[in-house]
Protein backbone atom coordinates (compact mmCIF):
# COMPACT_ATOMS: atom_id res chain seq x y z
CA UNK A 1 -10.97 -1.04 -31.76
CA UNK A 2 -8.37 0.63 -29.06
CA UNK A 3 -6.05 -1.62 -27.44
CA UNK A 4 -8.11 -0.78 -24.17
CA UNK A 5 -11.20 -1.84 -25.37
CA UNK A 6 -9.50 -4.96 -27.13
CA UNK A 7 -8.31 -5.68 -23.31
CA UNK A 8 -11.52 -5.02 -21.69
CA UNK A 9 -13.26 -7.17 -24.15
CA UNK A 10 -10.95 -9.84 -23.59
CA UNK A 11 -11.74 -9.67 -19.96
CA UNK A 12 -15.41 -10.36 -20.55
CA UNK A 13 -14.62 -12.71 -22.69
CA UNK A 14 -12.74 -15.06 -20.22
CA UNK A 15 -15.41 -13.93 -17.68
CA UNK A 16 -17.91 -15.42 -19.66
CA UNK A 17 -16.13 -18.42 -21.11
CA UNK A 18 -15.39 -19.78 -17.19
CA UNK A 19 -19.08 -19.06 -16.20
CA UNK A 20 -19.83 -21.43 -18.99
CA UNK A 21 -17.39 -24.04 -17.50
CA UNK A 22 -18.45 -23.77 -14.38
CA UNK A 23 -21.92 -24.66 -15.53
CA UNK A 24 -20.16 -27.70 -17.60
CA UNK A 25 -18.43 -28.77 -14.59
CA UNK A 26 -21.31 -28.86 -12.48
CA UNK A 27 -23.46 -30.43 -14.68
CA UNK A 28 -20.43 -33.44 -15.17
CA UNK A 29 -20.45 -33.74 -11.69
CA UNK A 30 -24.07 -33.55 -10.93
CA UNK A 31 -23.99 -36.72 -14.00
CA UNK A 32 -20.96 -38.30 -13.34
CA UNK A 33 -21.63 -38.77 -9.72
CA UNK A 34 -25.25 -39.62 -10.09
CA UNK A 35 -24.48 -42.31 -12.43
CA UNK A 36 -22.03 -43.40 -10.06
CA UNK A 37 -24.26 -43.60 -6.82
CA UNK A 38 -27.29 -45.59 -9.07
CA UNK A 39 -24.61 -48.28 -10.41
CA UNK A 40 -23.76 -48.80 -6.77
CA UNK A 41 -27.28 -48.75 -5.25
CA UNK A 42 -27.46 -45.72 -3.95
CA UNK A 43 -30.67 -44.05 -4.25
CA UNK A 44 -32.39 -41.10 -2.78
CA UNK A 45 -36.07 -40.59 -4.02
CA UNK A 46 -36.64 -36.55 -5.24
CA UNK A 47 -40.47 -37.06 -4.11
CA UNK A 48 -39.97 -38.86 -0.63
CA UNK A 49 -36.50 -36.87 0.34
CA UNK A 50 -36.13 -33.47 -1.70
CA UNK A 51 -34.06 -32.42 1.30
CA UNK A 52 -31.51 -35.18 1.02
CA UNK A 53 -32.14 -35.35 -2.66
CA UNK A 54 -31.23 -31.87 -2.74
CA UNK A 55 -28.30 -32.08 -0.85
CA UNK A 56 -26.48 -34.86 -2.05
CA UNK A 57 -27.12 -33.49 -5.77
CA UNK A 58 -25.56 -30.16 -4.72
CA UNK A 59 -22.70 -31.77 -3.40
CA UNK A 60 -22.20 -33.97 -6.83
CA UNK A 61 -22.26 -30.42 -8.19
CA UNK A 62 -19.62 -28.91 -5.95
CA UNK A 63 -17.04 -31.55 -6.86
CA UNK A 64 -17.44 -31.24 -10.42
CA UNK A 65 -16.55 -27.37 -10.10
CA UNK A 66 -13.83 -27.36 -7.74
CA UNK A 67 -11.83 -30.50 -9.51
CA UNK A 68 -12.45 -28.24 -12.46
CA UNK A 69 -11.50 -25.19 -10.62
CA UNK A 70 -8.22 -26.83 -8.97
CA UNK A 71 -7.41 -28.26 -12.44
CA UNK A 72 -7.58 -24.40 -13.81
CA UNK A 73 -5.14 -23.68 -10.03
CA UNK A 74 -7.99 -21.41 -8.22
CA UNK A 75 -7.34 -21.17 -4.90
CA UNK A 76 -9.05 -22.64 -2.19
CA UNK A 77 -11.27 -19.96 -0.90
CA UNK A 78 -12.62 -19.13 -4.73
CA UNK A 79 -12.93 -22.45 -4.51
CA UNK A 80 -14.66 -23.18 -1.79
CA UNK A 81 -16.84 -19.93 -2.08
CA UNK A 82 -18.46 -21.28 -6.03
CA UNK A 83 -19.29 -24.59 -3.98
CA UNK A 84 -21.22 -22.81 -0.99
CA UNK A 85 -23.37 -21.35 -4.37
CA UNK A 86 -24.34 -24.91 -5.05
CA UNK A 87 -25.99 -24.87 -1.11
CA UNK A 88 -27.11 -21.49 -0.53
CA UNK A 89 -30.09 -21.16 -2.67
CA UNK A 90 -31.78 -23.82 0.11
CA UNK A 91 -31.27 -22.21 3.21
CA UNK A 92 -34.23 -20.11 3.15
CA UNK A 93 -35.90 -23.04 1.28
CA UNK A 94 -35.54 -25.79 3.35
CA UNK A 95 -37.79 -24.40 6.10
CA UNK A 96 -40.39 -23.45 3.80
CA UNK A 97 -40.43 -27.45 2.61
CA UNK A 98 -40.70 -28.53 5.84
CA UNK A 99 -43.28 -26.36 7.28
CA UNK A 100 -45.45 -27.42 3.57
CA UNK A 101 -45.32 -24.04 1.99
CA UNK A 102 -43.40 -25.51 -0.93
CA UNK A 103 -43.38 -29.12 -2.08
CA UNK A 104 -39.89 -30.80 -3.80
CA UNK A 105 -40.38 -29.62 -6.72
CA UNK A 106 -40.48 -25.63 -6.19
CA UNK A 107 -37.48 -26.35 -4.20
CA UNK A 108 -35.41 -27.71 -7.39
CA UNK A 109 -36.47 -25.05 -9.26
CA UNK A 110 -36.39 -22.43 -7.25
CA UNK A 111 -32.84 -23.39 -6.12
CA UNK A 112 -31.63 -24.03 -9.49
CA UNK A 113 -32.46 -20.90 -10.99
CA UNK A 114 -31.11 -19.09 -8.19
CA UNK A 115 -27.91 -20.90 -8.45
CA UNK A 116 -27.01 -18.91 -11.68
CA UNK A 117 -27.37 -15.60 -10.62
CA UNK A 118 -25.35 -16.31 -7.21
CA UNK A 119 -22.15 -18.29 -9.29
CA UNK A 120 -22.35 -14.53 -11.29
CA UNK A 121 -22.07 -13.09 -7.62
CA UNK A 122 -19.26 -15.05 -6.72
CA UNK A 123 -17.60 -14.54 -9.80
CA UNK A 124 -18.08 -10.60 -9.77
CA UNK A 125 -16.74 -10.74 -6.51
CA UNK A 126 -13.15 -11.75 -7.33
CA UNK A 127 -13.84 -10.26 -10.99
CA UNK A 128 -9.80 -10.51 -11.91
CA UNK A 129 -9.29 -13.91 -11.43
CA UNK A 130 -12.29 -15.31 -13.06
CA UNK A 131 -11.22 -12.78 -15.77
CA UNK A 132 -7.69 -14.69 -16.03
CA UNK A 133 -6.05 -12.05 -14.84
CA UNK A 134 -4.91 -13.85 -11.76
CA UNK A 135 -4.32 -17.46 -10.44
């Protein structure tokens, strides 16, 4: 192997290792917090409130990442940007679960999947610091 493709695979390699603990991160959070909000009573019901439900889950996402994120000294905006990820995927969904096209359930799905593909997006766009090449 060349010393450039040794490089290049290192790249991916840190690429791919903080996409994984950005998942891991969000996941804690989304856990962490949730645990956290049923010891102290606070519940919001999937079925009755997917909105809300929706919302306050994304936002136990969010701080998993960016104390994560901070921890690993990302800046603010990169910051900031992988936790608007966690609240795009409903903007064009939350009208369609109001109006009745989709019910709660599409919308977890739908805006979980697409959560993946858009932290990827984020990532790609600021490729050499999620490739540790800058902090």
């Amino acid at each position: 192997m060349t010393t450039t493709s040794t490089n290049t695979g290192r790249r991916w390699g840190r690429f791919a290792l903080h996409y994984v603990e950005m998942i891991v991160a969000m996941f804690v959070g989304m856990l962490a917090l949730g645990m956290l909000e049923s010891a102290v009573g606070l519940s919001v019901s999937h079925d009755r409130q997917p909105d809300l439900a929706y919302l306050l889950m994304a936002v136990n996402m969010s701080v998993g990442m960016a104390a994560w994120m901070r921890f690993r000294r990302h800046g603010w905006a990169s910051t900031l940007e992988m936790c608007a990820v966690m609240f795009l995927p409903v903007v064009p969904l939350f009208p369609l679960l109001w109006l009745g096209v989709i019910d709660g359930g599409v919308l977890m799905i739908v805006a979980h999947v697409a959560m993946f593909p858009l932290m990827l997006a984020a990532m790609a766009r600021r490729l050499d610091e999620y490739a540790g090449c800058a902090h």
